[in-house]
Protein backbone atom coordinates (compact mmCIF):
# COMPACT_ATOMS: atom_id res chain seq x y z
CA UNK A 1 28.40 -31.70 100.42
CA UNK A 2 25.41 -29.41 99.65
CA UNK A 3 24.57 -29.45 95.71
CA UNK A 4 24.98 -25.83 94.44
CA UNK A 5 22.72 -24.64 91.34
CA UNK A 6 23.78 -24.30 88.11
CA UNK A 7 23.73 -20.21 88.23
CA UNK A 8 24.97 -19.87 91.35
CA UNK A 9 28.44 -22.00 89.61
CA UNK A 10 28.40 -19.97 86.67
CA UNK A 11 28.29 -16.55 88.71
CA UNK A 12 30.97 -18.08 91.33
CA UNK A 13 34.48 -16.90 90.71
CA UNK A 14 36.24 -18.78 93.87
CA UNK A 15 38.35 -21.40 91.42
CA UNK A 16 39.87 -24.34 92.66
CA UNK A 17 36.98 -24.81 94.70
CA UNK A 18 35.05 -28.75 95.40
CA UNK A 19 31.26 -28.41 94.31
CA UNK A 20 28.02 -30.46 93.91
CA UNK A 21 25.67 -30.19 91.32
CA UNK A 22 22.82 -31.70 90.19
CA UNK A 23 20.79 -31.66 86.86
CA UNK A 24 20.03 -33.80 83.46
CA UNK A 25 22.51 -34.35 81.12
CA UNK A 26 21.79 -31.98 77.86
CA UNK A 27 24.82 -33.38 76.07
CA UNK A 28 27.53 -35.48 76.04
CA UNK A 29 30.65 -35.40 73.35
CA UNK A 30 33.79 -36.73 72.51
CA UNK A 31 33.07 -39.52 75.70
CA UNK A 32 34.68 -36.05 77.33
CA UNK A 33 32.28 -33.35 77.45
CA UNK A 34 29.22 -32.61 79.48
CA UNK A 35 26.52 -29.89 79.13
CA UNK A 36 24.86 -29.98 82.31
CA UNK A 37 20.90 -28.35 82.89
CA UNK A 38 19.08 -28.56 85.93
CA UNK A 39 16.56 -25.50 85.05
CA UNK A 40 17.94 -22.50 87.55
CA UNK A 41 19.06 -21.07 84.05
CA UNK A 42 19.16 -21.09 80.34
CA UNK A 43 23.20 -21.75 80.15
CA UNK A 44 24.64 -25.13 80.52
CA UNK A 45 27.86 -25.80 82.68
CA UNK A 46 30.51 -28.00 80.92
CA UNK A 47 31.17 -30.43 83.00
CA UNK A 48 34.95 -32.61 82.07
CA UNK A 49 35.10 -36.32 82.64
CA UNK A 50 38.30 -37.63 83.04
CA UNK A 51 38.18 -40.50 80.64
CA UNK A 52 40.57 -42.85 81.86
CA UNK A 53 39.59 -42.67 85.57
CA UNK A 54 36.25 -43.22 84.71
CA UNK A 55 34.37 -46.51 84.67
CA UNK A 56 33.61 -47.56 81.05
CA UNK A 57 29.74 -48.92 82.35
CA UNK A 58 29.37 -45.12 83.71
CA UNK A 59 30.32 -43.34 80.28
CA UNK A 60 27.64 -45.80 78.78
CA UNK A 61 24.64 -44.52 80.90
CA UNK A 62 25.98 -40.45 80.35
CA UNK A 63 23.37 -40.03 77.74
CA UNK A 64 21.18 -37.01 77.10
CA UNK A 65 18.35 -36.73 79.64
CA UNK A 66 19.78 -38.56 82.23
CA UNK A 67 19.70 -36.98 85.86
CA UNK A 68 23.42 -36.70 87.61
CA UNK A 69 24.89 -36.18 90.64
CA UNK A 70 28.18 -34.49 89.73
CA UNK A 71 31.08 -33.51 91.56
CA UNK A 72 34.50 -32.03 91.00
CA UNK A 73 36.66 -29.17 90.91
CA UNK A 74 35.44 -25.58 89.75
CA UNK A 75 38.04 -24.30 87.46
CA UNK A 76 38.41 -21.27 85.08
CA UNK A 77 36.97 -22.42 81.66
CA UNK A 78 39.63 -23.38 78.92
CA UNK A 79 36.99 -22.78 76.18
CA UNK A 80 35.03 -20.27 74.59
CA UNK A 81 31.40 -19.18 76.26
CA UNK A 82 31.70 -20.14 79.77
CA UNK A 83 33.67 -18.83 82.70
CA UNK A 84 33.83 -21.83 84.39
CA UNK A 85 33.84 -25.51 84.01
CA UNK A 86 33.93 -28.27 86.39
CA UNK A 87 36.81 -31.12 86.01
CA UNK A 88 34.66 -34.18 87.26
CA UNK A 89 36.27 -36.80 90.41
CA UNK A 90 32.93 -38.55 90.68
CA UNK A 91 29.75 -39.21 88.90
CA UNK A 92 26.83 -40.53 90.26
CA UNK A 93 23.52 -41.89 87.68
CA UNK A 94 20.13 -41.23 89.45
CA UNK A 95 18.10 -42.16 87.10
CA UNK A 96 18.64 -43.05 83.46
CA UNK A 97 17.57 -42.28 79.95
CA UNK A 98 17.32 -44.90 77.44
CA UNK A 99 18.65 -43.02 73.80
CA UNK A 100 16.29 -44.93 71.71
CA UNK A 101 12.85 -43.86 73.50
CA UNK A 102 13.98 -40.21 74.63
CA UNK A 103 12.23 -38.01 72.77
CA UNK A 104 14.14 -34.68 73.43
CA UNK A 105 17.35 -34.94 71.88
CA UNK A 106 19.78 -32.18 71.18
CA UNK A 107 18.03 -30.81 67.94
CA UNK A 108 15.57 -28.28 66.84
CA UNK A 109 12.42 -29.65 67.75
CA UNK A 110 8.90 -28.54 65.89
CA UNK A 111 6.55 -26.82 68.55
CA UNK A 112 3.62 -29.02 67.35
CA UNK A 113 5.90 -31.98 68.55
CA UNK A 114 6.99 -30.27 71.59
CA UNK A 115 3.22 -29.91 72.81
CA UNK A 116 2.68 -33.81 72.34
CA UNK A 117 5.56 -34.27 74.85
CA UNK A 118 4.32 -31.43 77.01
CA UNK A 119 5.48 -33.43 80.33
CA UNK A 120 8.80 -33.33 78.85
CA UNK A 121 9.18 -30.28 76.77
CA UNK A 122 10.50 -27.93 79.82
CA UNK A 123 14.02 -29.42 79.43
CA UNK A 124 14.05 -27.93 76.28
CA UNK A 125 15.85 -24.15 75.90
CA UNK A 126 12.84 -22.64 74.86
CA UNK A 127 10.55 -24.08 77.03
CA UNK A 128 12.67 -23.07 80.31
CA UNK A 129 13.11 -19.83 79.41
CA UNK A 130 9.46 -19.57 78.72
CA UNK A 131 8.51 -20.75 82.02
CA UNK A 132 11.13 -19.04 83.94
CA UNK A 133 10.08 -15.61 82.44
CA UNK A 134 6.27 -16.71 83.02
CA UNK A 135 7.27 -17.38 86.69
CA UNK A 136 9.13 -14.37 87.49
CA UNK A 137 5.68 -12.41 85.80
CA UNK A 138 3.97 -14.04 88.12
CA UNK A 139 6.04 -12.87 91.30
CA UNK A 140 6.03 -9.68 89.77
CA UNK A 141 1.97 -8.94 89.79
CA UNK A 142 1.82 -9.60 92.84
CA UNK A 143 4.55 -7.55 94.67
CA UNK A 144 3.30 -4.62 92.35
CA UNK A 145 -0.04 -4.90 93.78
CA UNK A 146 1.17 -5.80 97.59
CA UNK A 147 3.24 -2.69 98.00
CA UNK A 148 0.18 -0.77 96.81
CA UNK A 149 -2.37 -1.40 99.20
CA UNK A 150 -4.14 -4.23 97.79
CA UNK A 151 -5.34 -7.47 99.23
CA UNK A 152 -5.59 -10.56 97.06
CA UNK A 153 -8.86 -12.05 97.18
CA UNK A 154 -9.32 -15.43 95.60
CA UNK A 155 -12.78 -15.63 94.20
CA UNK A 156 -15.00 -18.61 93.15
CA UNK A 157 -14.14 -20.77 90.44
CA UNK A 158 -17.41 -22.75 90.63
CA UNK A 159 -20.23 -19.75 90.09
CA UNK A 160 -24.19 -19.30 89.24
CA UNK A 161 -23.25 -16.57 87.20
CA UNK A 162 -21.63 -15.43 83.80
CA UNK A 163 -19.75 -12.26 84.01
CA UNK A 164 -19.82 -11.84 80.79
CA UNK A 165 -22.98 -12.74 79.37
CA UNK A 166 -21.59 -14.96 76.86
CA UNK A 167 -23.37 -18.48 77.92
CA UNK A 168 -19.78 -20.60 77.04
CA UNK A 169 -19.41 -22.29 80.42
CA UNK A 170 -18.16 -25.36 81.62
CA UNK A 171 -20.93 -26.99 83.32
CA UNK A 172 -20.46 -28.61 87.18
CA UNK A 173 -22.14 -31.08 87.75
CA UNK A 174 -23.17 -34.58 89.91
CA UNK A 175 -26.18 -35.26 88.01
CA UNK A 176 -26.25 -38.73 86.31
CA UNK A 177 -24.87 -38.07 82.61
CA UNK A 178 -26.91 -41.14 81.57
CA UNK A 179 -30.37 -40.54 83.33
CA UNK A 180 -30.12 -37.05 84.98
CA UNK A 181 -33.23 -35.45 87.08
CA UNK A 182 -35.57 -34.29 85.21
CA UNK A 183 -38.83 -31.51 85.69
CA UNK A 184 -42.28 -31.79 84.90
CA UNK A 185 -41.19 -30.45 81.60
CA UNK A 186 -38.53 -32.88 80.79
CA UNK A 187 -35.65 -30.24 81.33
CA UNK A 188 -32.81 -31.45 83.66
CA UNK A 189 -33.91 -30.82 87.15
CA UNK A 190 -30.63 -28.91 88.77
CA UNK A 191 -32.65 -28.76 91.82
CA UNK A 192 -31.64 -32.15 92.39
CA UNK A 193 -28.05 -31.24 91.93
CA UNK A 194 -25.09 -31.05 94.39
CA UNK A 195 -25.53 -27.34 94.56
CA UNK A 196 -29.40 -27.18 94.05
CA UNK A 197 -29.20 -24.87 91.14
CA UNK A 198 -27.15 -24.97 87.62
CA UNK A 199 -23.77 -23.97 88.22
CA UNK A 200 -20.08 -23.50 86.03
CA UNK A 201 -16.69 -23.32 86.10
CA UNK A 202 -15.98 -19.31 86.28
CA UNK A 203 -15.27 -17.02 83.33
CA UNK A 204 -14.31 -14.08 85.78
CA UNK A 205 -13.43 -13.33 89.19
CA UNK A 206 -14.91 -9.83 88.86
CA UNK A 207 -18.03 -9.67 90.23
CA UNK A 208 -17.21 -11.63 93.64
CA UNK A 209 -14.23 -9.47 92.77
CA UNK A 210 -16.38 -5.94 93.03
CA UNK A 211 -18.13 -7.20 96.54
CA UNK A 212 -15.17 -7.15 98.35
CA UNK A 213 -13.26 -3.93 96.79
CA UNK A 214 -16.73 -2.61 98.12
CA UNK A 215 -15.20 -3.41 101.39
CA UNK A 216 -11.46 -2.92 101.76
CA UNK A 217 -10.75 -0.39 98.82
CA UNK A 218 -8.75 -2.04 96.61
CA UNK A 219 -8.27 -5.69 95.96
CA UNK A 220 -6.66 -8.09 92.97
CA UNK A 221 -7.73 -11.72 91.74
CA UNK A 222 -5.31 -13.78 89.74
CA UNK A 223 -6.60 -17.39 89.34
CA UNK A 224 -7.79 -19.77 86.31
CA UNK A 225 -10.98 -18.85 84.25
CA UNK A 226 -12.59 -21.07 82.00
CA UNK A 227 -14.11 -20.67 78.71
CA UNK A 228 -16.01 -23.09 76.97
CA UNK A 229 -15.38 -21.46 73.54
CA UNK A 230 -14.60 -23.68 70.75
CA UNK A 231 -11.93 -22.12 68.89
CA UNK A 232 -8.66 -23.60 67.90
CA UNK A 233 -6.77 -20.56 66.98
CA UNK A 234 -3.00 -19.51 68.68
CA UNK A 235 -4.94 -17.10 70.71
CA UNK A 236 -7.39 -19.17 73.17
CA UNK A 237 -7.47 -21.34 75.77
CA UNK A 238 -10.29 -23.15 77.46
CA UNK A 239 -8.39 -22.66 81.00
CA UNK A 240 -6.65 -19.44 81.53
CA UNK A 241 -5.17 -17.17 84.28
CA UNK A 242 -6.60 -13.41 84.76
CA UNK A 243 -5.36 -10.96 86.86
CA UNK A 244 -8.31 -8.60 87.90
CA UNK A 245 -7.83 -5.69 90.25
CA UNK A 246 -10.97 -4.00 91.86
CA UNK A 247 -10.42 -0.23 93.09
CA UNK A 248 -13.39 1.81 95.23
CA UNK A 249 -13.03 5.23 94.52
CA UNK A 250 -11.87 5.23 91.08
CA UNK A 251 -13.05 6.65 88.22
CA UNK A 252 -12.06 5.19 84.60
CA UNK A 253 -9.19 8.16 84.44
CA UNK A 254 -7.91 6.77 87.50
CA UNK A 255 -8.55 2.89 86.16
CA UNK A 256 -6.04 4.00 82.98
CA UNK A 257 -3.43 5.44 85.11
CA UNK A 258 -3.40 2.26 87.48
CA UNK A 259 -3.33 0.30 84.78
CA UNK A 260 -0.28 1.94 82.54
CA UNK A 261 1.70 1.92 85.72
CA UNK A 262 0.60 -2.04 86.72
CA UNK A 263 1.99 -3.05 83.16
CA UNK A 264 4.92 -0.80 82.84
CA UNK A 265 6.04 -2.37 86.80
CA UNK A 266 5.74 -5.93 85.66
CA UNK A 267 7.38 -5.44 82.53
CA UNK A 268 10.55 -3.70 83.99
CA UNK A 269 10.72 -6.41 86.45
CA UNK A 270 11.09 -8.68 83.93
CA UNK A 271 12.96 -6.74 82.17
CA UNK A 272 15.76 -6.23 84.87
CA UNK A 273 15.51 -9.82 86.47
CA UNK A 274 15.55 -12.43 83.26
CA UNK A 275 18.08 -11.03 80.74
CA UNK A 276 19.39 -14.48 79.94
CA UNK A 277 16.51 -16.06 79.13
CA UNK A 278 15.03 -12.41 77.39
CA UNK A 279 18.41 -12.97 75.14
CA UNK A 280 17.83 -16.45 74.04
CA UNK A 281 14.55 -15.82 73.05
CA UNK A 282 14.99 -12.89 71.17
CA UNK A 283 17.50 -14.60 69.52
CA UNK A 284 15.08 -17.73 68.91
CA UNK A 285 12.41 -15.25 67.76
CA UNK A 286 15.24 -13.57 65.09
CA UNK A 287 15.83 -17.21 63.42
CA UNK A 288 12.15 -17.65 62.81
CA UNK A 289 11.17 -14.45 61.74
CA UNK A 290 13.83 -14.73 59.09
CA UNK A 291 11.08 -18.40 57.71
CA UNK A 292 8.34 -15.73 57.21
CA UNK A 293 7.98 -13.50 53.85
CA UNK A 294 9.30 -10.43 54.01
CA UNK A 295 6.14 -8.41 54.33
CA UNK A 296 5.15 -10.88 57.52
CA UNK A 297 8.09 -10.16 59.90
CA UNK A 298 8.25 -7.67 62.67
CA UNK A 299 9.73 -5.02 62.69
CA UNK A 300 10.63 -4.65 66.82
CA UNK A 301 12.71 -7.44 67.91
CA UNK A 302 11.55 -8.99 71.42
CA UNK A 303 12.85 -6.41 73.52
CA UNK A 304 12.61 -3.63 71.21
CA UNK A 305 8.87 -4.96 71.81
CA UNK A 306 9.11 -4.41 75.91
CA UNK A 307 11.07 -1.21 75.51
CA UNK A 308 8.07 0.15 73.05
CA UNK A 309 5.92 -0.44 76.02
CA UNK A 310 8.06 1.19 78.86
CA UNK A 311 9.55 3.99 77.11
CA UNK A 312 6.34 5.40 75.87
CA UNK A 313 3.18 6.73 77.18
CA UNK A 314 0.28 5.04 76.17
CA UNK A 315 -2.33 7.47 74.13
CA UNK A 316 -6.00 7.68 75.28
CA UNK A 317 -7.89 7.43 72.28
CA UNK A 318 -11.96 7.54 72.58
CA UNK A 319 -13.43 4.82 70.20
CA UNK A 320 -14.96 7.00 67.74
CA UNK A 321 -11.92 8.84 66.76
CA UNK A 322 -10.22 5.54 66.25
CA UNK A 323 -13.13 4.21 64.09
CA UNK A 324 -12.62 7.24 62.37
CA UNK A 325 -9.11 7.14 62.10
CA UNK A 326 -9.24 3.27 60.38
CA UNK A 327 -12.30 4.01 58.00
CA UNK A 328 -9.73 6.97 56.68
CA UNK A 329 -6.76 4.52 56.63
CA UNK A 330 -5.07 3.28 53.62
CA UNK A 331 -5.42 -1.01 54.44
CA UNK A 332 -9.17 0.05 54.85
CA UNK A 333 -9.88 2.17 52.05
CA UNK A 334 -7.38 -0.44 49.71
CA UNK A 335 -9.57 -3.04 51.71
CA UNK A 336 -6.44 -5.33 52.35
CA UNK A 337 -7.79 -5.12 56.17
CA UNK A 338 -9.64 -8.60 56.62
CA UNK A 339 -12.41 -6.63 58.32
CA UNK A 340 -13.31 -3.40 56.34
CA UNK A 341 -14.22 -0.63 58.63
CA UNK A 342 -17.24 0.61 57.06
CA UNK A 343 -19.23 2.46 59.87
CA UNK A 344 -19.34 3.35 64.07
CA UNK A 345 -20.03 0.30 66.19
CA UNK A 346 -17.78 -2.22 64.74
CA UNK A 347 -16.30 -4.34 66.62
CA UNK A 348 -12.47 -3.78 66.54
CA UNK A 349 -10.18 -6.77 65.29
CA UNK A 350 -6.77 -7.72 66.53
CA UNK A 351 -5.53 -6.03 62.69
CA UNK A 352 -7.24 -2.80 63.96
CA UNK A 353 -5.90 -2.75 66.95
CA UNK A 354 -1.89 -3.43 65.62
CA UNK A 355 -2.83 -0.86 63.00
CA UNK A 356 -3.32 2.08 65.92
CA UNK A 357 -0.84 0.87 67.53
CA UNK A 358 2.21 -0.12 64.98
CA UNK A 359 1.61 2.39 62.10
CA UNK A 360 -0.60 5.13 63.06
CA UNK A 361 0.48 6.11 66.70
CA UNK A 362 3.53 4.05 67.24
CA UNK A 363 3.03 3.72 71.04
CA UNK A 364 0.95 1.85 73.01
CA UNK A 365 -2.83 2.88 73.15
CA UNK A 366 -5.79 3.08 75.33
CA UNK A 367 -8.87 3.28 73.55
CA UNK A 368 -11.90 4.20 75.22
CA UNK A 369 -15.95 5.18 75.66
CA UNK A 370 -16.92 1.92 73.19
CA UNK A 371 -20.53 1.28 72.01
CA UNK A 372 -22.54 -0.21 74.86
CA UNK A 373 -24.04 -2.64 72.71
CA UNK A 374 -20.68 -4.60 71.82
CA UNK A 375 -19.46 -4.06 76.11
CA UNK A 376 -21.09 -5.96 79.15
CA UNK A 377 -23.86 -4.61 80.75
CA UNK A 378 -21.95 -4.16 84.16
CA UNK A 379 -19.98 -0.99 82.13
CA UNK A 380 -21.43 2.18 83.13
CA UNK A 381 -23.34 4.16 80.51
CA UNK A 382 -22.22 7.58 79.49
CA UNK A 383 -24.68 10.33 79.59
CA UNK A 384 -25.23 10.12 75.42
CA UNK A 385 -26.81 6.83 76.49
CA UNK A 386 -25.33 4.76 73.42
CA UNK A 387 -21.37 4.75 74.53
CA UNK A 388 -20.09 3.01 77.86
CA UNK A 389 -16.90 3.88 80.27
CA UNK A 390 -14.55 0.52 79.22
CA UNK A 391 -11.33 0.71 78.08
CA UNK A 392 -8.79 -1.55 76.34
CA UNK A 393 -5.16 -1.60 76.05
CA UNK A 394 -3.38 -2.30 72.70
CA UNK A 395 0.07 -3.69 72.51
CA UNK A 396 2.27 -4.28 69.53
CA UNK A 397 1.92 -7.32 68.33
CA UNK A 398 -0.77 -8.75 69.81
CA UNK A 399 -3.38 -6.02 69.94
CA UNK A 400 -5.75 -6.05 73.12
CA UNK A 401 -4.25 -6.81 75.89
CA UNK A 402 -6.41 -5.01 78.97
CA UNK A 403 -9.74 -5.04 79.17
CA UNK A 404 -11.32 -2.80 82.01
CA UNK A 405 -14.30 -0.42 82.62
CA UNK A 406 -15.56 2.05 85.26
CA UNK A 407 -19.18 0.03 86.42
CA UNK A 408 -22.19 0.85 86.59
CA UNK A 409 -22.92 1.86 89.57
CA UNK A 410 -26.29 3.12 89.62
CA UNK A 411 -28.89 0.41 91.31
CA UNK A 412 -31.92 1.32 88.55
CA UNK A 413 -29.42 1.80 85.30
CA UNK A 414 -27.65 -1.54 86.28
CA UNK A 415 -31.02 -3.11 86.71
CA UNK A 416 -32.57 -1.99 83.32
CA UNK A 417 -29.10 -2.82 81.78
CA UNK A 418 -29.46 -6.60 82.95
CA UNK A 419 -33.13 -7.46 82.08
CA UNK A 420 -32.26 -5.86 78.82
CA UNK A 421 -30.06 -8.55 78.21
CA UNK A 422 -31.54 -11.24 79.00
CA UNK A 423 -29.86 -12.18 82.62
CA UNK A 424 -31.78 -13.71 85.87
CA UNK A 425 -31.92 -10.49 87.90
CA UNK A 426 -32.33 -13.52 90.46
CA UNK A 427 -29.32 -14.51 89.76
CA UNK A 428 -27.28 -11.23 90.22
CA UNK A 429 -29.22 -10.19 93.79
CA UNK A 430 -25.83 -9.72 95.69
CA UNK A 431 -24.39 -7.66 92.69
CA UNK A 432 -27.67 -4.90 92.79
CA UNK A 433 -27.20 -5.20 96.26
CA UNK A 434 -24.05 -3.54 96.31
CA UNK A 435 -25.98 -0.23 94.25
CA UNK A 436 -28.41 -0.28 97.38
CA UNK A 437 -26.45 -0.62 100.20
CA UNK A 438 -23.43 2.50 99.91
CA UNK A 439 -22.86 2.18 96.22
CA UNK A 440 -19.57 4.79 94.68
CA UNK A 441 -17.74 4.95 91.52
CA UNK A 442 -15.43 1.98 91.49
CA UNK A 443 -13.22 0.61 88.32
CA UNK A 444 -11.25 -2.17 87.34
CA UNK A 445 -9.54 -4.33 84.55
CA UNK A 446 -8.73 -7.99 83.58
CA UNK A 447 -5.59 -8.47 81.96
CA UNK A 448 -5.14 -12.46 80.32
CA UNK A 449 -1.95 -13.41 82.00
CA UNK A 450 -0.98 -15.85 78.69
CA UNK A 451 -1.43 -13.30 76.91
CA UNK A 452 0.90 -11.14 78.85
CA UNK A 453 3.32 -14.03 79.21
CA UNK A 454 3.39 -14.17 75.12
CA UNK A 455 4.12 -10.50 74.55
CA UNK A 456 7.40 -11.13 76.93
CA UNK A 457 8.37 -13.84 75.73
CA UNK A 458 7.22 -13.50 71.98
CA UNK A 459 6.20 -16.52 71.45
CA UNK A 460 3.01 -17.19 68.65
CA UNK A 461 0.96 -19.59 70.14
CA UNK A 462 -0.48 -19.42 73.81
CA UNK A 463 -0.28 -23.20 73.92
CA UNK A 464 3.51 -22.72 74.85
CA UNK A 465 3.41 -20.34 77.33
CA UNK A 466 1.22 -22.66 79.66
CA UNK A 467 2.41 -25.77 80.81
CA UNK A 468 -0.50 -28.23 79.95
CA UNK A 469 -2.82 -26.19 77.38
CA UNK A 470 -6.51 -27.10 77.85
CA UNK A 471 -7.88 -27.05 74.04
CA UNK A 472 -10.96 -27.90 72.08
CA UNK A 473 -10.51 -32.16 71.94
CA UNK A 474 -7.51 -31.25 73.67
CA UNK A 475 -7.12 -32.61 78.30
CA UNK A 476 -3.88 -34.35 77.78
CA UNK A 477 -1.41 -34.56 80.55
């Protein structure tokens, strides 16, 4: 007989019927009572052992995290919060789980622990929801951008170049690590490496990203970036996913609009396809805001959060009325902001940004036109010559979420823009190419899918909505 899933039994309503299943044993009580989890959903199905036709070496091995082959009768559940239950003829152990040693038992489990058993942590409630929520995000993105007329294009993840001028790279190399090449000078000779120049694992697909928009209108990247940044807070990662659209045509009006309607579309995909697991971790996320002081706690529940995003449009705010705005505000004038706002060009803060967003607007906002000296120099600069075309979106919560810009577009202002900061123009010959050869306005936006995957799922710490974190002293698994 064909195993059935675990949802598919709990949605079934044809009783009396003989089924299959499959899964890991979550709990077992009263040598009676199974809770049975084999990750198609958040719920459990009770599965009822019939104690005195069962083997006594059997009942022995039911322990939690074993994997079962069950099968039985599907009946209408006798107990309170499930439908259905299964009254078990036969049990089969495929593989077993010594008691002692397992590490996830049925109790509430610290996150810190949970990431030291990351190969193991997905049986846990909160972890499957997490990951189920994360994968149905994923399916989402690209169906939005699939029946819109873009083509996914997947972009280098070894590159020459740093899209955002930040020099914290991984480094690729073949070079011997105890007695590389080296130059006349005594600098390592990358000449002599595999690819004949220095080389790194990618920040960004965008540039690669902008070559081919350049070509069939409208394209989207969504692969792993790397960032070589050494900062141990619950907001980085060294290895991340971005999702990076690339539209010919568009203007930074147009860049907005595509990406309100992008986010809103995933969101309500979500939304509509993962209310179980949405429940449970609201719920989760009620218990623990309840640990925090008062002051500390939110004041949206999770999918108060969501709705706050799709119920509202999002205000287009230049940056200097915001700056304006938060040098005026009370946290900034009482200074309990960490950073005080004290004049135009600061660089905006995650507090900042929840400020706009939480207590001054009370939607989600778009700020725009920031100082070109705190943007990268593929942004195109606005005719006052000190403000560029980016944009950022701010969410509850988290703050920025979007990052995006119209670019520069103009062969000569892109060229003064990069040997004013320092880059190779060497390096970036393809990218001025594209200002020579039938250059137009064209736009895009990077949007940190962990990040994304924490606002839905409101979980603190990125490290749990990925399923092997890469961290500073941190390659486990």
């Amino acid at each position: 007989m064909k195993p059935k899933s675990v949802k598919e039994l709990l949605h079934s309503d044809k009783y009396l019927q003989e089924v299959t299943v499959n899964g890991w044993i979550r709990t077992f009580r009263s040598n009676r009572f199974i809770a049975l989890n084999d990750g198609s959903t958040i719920n459990n199905i009770q599965c009822v052992v019939d104690f005195e036709n069962t083997e006594e070496n059997i009942l022995k091995r039911l322990t939690t995290g074993t994997a079962v082959e069950i099968t039985g009768t599907l009946t209408e559940s006798q107990g309170k919060g499930q439908n259905v239950e299964i009254q078990v003829t036969k049990i089969k152990v495929l593989g077993d789980s010594s008691p002692d040693e397992y590490p996830i038992q049925p109790k509430k489990h610290s996150l810190e622990f949970l990431r030291e058993k990351a190969h193991l942590r997905i049986r846990t409630s909160t972890f499957s929801a997490v990951m189920r929520v994360r994968s149905v995000l994923s399916f989402a993105i690209h169906k939005y951008f699939q029946e819109n007329g873009f083509y996914y294009v997947n972009t280098p993840i070894i590159t020459g170049s740093d899209a955002e001028g930040a020099g914290e790279m991984f480094r690729v190399t073949t070079l011997n690590d105890k007695n590389p090449a080296l130059t006349e000078e005594g600098k390592v000779d990358y000449s002599q490496d595999f690819f004949g120049k220095e080389t790194n694992l990618t920040v960004s697909g965008q540039l690669e990203g902008e070559t081919y928009a350049m070509g069939l209108g409208k394209i989207y990247t969504f692969g792993p970036t790397f960032r070589a940044e050494n900062s141990n807070t619950s907001r980085h990662l060294a290895e991340f996913w971005m999702i990076e659209p690339e539209v010919a045509f568009l203007d930074l009006d147009g860049n907005m609009d595509l990406a309100e309607d992008f986010i809103k579309n995933v969101l309500k995909h979500v939304y509509d396809h993962c209310k179980d697991d949405l429940q449970f971790l609201e719920q989760r996320l009620i218990q623990e805001e309840k640990s925090k002081p008062q002051d500390q706690r939110s004041e949206m529940t999770l999918t108060e959060k969501i709705r706050f995003v799709l119920d509202n449009n999002f205000k287009r705010v230049s940056y200097t009325e915001a700056i304006e705005i938060l040098k005026n505000s009370k946290p900034n004038k009482k200074k309990k902001f960490q950073y005080i706002i004290e004049e135009w060009g600061a660089d905006l803060q995650s507090e900042h940004e929840r400020f706009l967003v939480e207590k001054h607007f009370k939607c989600p906002v778009i700020l725009f036109d920031y100082p070109a000296k705190i943007k990268a120099f593929y942004m195109r600069l606005n005719e006052d010559g000190k403000t560029v075309r980016a944009m950022d979106i701010l969410f509850p919560g988290i703050g920025e979420i979007v990052g995006g810009s119209q670019r520069e577009e103009r062969y000569e202002v892109l060229k003064e823009k990069i040997t004013a900061m320092g880059i190779d123009e060497k390096e970036l010959w393809w990218y001025l190419d594209l200002r020579k050869f039938g250059t137009a306005v064209h736009s895009g936006f990077g949007l940190g899918f962990e990040r994304l995957v924490q606002f839905t799922t409101g979980m603190t710490n990125i490290r749990d909505v990925i399923p092997y974190p890469r961290t500073p002293q941190n390659a486990e698994f």
